[in-house]
PDB file of N, CA and C in Angstrom:
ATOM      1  N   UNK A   1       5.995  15.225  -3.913  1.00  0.00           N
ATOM      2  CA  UNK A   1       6.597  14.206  -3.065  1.00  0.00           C
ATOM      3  C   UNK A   1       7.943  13.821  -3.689  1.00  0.00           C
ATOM      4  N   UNK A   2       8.889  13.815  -3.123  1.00  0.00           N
ATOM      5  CA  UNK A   2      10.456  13.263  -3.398  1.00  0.00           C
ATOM      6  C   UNK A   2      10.280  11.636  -3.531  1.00  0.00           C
ATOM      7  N   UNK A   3      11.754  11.772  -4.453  1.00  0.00           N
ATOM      8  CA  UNK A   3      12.105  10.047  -4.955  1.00  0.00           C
ATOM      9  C   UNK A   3      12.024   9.291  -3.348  1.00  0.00           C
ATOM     10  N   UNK A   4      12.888  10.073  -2.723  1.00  0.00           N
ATOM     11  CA  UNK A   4      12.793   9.202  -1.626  1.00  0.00           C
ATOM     12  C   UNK A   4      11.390   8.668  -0.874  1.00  0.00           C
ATOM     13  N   UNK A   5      10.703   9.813  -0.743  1.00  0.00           N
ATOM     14  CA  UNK A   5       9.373   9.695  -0.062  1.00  0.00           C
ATOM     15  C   UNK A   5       8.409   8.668  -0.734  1.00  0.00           C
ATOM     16  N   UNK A   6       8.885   8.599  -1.908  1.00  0.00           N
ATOM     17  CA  UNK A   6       7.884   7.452  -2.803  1.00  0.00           C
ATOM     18  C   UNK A   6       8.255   6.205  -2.538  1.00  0.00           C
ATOM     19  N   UNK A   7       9.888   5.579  -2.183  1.00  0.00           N
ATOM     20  CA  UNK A   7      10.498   5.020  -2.158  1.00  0.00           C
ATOM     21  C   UNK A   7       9.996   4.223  -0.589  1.00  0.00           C
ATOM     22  N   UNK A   8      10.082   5.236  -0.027  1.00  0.00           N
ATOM     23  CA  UNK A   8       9.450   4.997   1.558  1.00  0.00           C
ATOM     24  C   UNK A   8       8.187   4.957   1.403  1.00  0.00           C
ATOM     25  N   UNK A   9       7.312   5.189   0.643  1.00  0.00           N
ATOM     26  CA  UNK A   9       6.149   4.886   0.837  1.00  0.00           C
ATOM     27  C   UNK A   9       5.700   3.488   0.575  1.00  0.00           C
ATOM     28  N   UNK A  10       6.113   3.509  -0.887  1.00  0.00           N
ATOM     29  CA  UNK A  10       6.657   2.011  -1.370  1.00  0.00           C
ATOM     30  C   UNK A  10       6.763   0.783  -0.316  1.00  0.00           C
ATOM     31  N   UNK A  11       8.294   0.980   0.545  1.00  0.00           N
ATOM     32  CA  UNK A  11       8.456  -0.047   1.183  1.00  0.00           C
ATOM     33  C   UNK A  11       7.304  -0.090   2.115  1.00  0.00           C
ATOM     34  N   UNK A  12       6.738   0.924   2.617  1.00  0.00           N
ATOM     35  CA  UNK A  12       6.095   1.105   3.863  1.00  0.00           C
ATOM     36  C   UNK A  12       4.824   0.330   3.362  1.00  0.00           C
ATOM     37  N   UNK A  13       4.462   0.125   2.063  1.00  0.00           N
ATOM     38  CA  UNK A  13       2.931  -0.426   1.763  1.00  0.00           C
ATOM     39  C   UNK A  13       3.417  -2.235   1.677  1.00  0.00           C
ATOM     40  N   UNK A  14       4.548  -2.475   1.615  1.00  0.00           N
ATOM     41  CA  UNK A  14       4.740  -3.495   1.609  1.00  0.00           C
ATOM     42  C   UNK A  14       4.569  -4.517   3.370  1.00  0.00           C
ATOM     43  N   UNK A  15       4.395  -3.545   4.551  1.00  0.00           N
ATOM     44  CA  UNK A  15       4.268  -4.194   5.483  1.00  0.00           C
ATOM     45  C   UNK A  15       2.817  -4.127   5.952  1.00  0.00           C
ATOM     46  N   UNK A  16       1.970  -3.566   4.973  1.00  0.00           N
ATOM     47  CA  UNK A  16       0.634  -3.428   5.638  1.00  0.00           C
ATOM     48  C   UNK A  16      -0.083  -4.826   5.903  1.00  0.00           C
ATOM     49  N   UNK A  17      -1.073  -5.401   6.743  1.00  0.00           N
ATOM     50  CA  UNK A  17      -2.193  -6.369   6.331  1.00  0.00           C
ATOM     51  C   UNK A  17      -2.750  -6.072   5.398  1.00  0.00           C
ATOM     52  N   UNK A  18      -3.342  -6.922   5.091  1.00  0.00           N
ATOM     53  CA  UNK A  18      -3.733  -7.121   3.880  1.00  0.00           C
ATOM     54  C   UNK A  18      -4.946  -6.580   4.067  1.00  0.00           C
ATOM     55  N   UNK A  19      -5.845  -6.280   5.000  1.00  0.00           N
ATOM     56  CA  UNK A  19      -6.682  -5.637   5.013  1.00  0.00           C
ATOM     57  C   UNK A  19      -6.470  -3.839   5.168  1.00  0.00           C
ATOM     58  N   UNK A  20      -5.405  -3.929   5.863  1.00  0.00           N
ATOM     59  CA  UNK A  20      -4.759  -2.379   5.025  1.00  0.00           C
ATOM     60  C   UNK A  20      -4.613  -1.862   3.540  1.00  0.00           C
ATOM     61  N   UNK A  21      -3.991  -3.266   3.618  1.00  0.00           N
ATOM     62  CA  UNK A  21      -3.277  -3.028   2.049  1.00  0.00           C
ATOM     63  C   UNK A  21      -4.897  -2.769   1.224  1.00  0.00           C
ATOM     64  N   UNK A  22      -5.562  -3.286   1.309  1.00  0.00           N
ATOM     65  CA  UNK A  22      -6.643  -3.281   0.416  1.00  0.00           C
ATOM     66  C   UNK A  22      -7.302  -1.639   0.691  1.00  0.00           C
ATOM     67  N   UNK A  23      -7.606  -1.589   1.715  1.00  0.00           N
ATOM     68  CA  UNK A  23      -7.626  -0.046   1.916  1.00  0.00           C
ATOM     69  C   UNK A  23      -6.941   0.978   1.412  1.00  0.00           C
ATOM     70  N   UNK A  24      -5.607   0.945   1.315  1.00  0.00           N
ATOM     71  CA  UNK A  24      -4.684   1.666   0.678  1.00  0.00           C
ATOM     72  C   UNK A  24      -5.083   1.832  -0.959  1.00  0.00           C
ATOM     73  N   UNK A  25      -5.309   0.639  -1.388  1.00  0.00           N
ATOM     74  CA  UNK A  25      -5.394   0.680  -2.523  1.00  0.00           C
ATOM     75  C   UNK A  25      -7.224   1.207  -3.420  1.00  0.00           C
ATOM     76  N   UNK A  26      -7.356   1.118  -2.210  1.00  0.00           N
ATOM     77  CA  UNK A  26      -8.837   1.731  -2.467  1.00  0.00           C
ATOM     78  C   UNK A  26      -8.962   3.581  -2.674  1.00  0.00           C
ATOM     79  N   UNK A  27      -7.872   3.989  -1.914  1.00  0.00           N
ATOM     80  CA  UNK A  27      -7.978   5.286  -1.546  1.00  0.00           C
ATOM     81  C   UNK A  27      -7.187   5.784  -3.113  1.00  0.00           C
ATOM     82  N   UNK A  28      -6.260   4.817  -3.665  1.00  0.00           N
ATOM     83  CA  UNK A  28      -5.575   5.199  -4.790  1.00  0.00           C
ATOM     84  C   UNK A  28      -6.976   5.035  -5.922  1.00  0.00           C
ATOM     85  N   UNK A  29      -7.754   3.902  -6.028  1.00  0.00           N
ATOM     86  CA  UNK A  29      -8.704   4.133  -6.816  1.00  0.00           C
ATOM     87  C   UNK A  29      -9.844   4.639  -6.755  1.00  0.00           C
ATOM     88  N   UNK A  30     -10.420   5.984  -5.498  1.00  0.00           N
ATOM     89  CA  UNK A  30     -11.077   6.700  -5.544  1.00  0.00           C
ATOM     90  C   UNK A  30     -10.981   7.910  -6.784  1.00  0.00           C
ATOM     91  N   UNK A  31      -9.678   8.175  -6.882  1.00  0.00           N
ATOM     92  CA  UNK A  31      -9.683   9.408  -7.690  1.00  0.00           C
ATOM     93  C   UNK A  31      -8.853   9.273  -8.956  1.00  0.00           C
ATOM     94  N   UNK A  32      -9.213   7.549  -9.224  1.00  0.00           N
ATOM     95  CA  UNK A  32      -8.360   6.839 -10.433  1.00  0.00           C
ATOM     96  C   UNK A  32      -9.430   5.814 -10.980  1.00  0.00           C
ATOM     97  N   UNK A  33     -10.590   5.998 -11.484  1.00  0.00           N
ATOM     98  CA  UNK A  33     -10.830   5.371 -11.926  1.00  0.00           C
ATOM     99  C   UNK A  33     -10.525   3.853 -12.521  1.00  0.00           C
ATOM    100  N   UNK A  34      -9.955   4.185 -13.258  1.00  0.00           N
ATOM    101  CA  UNK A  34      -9.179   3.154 -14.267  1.00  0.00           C
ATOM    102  C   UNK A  34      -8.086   1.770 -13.372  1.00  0.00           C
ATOM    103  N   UNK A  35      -8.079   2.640 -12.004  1.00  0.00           N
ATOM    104  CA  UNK A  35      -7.588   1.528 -11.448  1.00  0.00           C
ATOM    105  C   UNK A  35      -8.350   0.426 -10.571  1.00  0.00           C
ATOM    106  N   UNK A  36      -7.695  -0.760 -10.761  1.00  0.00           N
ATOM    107  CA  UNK A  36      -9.011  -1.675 -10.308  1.00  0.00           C
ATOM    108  C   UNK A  36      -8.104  -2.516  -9.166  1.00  0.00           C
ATOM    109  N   UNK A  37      -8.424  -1.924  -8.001  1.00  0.00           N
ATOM    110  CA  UNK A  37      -7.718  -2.175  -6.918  1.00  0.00           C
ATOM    111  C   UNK A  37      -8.561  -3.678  -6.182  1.00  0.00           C
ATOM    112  N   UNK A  38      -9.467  -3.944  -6.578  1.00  0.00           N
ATOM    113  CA  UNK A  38      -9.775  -5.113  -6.362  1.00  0.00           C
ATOM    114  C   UNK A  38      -9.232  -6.454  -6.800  1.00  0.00           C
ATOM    115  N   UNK A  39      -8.766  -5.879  -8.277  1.00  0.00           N
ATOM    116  CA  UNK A  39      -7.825  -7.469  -9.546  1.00  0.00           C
ATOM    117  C   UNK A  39      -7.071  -8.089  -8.428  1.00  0.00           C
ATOM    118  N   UNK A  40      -6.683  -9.295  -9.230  1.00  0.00           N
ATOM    119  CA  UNK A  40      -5.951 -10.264  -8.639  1.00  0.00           C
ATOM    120  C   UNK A  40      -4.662 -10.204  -8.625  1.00  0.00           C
ATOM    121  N   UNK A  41      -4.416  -9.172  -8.940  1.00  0.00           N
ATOM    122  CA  UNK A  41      -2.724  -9.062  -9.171  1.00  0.00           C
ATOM    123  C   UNK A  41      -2.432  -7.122  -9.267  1.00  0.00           C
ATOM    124  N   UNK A  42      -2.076  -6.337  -8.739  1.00  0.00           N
ATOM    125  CA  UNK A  42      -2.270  -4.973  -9.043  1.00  0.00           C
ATOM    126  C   UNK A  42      -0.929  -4.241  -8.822  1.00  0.00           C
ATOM    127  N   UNK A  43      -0.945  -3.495 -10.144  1.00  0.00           N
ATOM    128  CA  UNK A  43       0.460  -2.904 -10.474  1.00  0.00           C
ATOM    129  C   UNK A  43       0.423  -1.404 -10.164  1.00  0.00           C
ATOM    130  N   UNK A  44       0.462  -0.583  -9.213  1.00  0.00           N
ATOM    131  CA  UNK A  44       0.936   0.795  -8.585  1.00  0.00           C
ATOM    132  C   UNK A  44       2.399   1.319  -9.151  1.00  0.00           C
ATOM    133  N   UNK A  45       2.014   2.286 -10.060  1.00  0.00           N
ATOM    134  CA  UNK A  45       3.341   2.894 -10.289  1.00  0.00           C
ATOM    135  C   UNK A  45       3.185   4.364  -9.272  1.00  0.00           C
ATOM    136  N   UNK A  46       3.885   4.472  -8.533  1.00  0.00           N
ATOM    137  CA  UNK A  46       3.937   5.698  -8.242  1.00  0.00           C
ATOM    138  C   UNK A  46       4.203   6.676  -8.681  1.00  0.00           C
ATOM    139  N   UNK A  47       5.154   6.795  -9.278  1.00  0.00           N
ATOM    140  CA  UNK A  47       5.594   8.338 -10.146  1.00  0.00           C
ATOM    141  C   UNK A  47       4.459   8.611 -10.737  1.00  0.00           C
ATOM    142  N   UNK A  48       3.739   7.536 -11.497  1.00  0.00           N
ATOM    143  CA  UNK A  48       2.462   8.052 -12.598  1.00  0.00           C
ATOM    144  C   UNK A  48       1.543   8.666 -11.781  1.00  0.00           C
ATOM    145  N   UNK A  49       1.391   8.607 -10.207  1.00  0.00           N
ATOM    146  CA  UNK A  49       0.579   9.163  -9.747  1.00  0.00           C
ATOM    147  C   UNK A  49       0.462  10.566  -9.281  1.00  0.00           C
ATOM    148  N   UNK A  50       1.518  10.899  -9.412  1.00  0.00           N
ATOM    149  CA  UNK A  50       2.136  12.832  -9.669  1.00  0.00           C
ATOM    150  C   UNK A  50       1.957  13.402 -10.267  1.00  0.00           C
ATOM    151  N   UNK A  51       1.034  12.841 -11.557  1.00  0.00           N
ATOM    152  CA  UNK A  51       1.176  13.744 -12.732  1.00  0.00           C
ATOM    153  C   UNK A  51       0.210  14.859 -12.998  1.00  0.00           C
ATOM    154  N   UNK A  52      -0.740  14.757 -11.827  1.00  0.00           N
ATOM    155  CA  UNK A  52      -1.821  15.942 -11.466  1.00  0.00           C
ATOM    156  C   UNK A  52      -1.748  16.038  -9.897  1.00  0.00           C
ATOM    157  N   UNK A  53      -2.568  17.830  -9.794  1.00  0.00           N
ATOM    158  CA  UNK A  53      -2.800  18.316  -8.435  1.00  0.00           C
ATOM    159  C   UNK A  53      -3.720  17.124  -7.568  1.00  0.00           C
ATOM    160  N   UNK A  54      -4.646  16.234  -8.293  1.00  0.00           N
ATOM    161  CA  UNK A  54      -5.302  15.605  -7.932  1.00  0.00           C
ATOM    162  C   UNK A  54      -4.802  14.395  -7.108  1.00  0.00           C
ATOM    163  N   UNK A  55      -4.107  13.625  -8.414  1.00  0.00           N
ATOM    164  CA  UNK A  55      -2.971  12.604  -7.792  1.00  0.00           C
ATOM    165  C   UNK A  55      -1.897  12.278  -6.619  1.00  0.00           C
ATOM    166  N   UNK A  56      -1.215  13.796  -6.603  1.00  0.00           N
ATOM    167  CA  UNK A  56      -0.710  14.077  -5.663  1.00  0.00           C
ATOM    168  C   UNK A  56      -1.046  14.307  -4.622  1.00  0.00           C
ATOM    169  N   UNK A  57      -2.179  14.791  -4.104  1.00  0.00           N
ATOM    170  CA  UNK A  57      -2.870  14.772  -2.757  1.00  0.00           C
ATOM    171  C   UNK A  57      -3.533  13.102  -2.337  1.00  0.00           C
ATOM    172  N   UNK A  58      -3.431  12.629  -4.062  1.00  0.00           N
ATOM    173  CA  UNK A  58      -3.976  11.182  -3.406  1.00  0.00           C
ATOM    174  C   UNK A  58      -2.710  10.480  -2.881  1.00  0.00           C
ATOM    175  N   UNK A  59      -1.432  10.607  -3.326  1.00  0.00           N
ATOM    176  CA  UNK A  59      -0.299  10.326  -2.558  1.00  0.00           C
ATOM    177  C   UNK A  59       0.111  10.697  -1.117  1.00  0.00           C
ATOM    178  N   UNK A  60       0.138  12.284  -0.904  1.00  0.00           N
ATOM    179  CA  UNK A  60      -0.386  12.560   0.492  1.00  0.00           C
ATOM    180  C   UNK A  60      -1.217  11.361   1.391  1.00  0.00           C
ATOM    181  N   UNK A  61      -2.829  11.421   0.607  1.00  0.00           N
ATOM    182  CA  UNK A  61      -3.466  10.517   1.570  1.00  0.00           C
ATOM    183  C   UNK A  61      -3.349   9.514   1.757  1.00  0.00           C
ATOM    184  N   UNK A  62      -2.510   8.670   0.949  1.00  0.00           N
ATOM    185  CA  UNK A  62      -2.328   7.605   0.837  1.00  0.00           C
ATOM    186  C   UNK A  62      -0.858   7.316   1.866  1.00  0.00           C
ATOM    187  N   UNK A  63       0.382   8.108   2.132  1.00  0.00           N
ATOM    188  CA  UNK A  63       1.337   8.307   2.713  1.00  0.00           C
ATOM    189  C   UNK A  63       0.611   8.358   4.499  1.00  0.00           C
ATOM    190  N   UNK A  64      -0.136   9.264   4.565  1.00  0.00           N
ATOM    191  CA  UNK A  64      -0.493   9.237   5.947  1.00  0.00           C
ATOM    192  C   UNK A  64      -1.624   8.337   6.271  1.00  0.00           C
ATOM    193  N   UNK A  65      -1.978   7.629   5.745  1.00  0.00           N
ATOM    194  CA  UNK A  65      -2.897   6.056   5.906  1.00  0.00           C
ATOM    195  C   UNK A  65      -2.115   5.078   6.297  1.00  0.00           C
ATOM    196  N   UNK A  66      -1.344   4.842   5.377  1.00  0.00           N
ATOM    197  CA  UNK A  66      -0.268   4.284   5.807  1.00  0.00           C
ATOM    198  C   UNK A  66       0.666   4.029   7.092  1.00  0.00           C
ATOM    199  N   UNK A  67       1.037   5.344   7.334  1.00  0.00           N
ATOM    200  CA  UNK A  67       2.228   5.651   8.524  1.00  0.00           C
ATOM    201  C   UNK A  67       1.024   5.390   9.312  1.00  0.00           C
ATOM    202  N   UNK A  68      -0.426   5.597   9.387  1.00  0.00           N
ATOM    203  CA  UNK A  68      -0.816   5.087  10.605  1.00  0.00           C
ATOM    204  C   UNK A  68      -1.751   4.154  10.818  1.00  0.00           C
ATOM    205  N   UNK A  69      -1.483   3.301   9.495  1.00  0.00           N
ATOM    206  CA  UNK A  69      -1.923   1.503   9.891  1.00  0.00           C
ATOM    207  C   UNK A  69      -0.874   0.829  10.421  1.00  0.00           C
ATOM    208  N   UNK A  70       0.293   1.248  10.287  1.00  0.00           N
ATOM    209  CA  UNK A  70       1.604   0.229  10.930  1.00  0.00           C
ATOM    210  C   UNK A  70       1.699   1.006  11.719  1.00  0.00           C
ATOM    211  N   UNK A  71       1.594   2.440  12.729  1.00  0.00           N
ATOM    212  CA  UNK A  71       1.619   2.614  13.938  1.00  0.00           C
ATOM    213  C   UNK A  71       0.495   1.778  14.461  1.00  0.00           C
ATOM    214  N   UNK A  72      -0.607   1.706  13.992  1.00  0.00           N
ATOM    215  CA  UNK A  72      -1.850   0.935  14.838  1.00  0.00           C
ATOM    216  C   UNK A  72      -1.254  -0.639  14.927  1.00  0.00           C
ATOM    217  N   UNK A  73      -0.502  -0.839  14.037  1.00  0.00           N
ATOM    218  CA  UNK A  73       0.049  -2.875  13.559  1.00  0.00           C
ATOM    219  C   UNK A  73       1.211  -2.812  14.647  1.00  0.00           C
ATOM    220  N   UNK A  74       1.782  -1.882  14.635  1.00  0.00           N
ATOM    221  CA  UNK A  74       2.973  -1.584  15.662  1.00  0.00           C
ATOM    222  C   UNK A  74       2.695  -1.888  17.347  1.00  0.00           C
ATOM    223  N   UNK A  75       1.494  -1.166  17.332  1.00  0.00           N
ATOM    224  CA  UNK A  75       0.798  -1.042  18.767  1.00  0.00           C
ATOM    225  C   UNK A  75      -0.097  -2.237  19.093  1.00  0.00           C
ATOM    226  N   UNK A  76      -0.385  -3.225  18.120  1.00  0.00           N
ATOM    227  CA  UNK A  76      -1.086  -4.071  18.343  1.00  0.00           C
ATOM    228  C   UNK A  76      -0.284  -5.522  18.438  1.00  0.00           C
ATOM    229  N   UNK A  77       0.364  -5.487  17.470  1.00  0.00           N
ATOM    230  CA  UNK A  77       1.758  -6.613  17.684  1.00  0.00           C
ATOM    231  C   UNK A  77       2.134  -7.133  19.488  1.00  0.00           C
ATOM    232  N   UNK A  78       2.452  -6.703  20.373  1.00  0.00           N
ATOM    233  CA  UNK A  78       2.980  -7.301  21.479  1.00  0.00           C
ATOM    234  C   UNK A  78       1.655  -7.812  21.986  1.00  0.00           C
ATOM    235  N   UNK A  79       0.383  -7.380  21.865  1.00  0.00           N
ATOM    236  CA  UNK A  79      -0.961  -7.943  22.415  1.00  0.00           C
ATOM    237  C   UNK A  79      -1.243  -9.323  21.567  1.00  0.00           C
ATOM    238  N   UNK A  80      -0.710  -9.579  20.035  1.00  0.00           N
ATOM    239  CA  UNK A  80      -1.086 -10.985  19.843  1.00  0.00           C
ATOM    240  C   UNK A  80       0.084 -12.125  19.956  1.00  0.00           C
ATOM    241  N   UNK A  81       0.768 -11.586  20.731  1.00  0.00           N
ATOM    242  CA  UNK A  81       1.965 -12.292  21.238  1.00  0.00           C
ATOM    243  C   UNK A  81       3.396 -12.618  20.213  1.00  0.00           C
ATOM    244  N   UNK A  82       3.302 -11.209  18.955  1.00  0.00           N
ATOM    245  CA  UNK A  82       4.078 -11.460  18.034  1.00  0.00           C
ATOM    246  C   UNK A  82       3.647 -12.007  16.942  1.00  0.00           C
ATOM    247  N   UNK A  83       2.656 -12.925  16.920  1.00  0.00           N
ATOM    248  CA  UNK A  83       2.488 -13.547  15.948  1.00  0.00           C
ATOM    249  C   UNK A  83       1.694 -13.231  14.804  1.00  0.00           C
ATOM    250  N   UNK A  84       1.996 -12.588  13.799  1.00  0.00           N
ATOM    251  CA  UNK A  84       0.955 -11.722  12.718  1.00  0.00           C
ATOM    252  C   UNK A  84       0.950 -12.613  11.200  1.00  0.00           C
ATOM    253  N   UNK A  85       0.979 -14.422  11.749  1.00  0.00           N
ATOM    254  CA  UNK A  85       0.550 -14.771  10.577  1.00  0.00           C
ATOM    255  C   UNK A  85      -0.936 -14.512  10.414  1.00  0.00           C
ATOM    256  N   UNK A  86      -1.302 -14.859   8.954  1.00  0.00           N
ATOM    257  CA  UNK A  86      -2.688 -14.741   8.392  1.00  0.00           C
ATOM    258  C   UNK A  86      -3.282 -16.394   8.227  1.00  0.00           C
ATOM    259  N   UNK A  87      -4.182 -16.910   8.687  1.00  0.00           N
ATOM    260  CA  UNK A  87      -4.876 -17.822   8.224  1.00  0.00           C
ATOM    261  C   UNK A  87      -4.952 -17.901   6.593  1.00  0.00           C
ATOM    262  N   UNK A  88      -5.323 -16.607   6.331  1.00  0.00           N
ATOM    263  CA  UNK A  88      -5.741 -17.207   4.327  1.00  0.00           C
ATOM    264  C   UNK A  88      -4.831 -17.071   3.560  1.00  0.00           C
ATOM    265  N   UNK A  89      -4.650 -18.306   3.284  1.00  0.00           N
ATOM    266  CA  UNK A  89      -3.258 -18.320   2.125  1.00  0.00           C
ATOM    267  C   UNK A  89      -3.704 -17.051   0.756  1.00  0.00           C
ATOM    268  N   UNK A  90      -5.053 -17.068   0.245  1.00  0.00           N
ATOM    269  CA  UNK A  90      -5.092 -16.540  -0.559  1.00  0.00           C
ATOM    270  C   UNK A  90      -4.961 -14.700  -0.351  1.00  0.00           C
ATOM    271  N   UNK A  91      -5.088 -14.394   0.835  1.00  0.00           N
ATOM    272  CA  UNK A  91      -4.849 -13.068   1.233  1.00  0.00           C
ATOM    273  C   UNK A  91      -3.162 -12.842   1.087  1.00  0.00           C
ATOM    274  N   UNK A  92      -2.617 -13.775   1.472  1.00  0.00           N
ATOM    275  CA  UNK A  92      -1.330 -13.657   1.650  1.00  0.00           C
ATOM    276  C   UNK A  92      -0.753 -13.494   0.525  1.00  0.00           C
ATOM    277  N   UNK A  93      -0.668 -14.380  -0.579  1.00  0.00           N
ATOM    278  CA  UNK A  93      -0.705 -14.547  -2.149  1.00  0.00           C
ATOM    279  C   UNK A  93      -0.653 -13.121  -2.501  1.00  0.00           C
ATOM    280  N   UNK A  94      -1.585 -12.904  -2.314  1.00  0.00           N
ATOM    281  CA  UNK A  94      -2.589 -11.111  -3.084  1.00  0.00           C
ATOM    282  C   UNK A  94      -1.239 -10.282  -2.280  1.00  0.00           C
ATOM    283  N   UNK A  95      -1.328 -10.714  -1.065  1.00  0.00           N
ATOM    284  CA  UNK A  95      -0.713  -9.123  -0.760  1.00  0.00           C
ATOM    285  C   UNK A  95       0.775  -9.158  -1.275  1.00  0.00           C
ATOM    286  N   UNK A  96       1.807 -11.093  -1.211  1.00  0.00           N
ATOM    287  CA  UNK A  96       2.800 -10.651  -1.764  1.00  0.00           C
ATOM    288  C   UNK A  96       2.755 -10.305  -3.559  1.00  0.00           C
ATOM    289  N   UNK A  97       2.098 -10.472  -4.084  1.00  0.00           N
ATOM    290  CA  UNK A  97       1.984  -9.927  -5.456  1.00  0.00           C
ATOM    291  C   UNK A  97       2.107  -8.196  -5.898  1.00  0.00           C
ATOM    292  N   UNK A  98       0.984  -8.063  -5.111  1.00  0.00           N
ATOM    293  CA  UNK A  98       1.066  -6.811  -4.958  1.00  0.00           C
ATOM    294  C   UNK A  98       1.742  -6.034  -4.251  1.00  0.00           C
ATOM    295  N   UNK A  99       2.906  -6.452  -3.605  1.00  0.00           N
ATOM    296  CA  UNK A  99       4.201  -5.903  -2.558  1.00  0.00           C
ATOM    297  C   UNK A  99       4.838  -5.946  -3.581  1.00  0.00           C
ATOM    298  N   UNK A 100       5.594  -7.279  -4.341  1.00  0.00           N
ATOM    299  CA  UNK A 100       5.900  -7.319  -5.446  1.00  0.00           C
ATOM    300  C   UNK A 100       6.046  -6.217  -6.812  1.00  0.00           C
ATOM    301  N   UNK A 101       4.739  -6.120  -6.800  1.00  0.00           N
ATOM    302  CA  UNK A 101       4.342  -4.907  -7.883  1.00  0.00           C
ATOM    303  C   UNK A 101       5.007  -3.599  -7.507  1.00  0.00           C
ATOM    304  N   UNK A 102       4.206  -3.272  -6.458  1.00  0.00           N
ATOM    305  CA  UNK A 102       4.869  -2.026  -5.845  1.00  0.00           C
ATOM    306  C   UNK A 102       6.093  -1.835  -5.610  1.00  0.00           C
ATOM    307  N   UNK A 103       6.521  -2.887  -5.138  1.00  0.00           N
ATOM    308  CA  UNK A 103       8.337  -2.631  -4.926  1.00  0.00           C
ATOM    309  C   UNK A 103       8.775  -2.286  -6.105  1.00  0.00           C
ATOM    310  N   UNK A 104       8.396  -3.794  -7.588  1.00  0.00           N
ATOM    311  CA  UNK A 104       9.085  -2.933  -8.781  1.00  0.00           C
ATOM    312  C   UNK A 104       8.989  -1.442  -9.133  1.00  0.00           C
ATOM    313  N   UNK A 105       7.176  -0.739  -8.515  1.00  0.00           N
ATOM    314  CA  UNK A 105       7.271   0.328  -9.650  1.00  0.00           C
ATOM    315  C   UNK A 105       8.219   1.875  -8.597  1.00  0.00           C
ATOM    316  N   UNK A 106       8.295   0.825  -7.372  1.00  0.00           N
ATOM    317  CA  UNK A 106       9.328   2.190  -6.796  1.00  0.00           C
ATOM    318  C   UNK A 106      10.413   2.336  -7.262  1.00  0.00           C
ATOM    319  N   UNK A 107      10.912   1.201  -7.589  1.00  0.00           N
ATOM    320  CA  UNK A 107      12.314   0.757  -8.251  1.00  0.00           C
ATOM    321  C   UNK A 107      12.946   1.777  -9.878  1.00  0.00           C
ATOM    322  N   UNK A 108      11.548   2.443  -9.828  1.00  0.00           N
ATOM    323  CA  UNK A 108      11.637   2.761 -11.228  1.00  0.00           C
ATOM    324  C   UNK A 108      12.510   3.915 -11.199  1.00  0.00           C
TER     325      UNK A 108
END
């Protein structure tokens, strides 16, 4: 996967729900142990996730999960009349932290 494509993936995880987002991050800690996509705060470096045949297909899957939770968020948007706040502050919290995170480690 290219700088760019990580870069775009990056931003692209930053618009998920948070119930995406948690999904997303689940699919990264299927074949990552060590990552604990549940914590309260979670740091995704992407590049580190290239560093095997393994990893890299989890980037793949993780790239096309993505592109089609915000086509589904895309398609669902004009039916709740625009409005895609979240009731739980604490979901919201989590997900900008972890937008946060991710943005830095695209940045890298």
């Amino acid at each position: 996967m290219s700088t760019e494509e990580k870069r775009k993936l990056g931003a692209a995880l930053t618009r998920l729900s948070p119930e995406d987002l948690t999904k997303a991050l689940e699919i990264v800690a299927q074949n990552n142990p060590g990552f604990q996509a549940t914590a309260e705060e979670v740091d995704l470096d992407i590049d580190a996730q290239e560093q095997t045949v393994q990893a890299e297909s989890t980037l793949w899957r993780l790239k096309f999960y993505v592109e089609d939770a915000l086509e589904v968020q895309g398609k669902s948007a004009p039916s709740t009349g625009g409005n895609n706040i979240t009731s739980n502050n604490n979901n919201n919290k989590r997900e900008r932290e972890i937008c946060d995170a991710i943005a830095k480690s695209a940045k890298k």
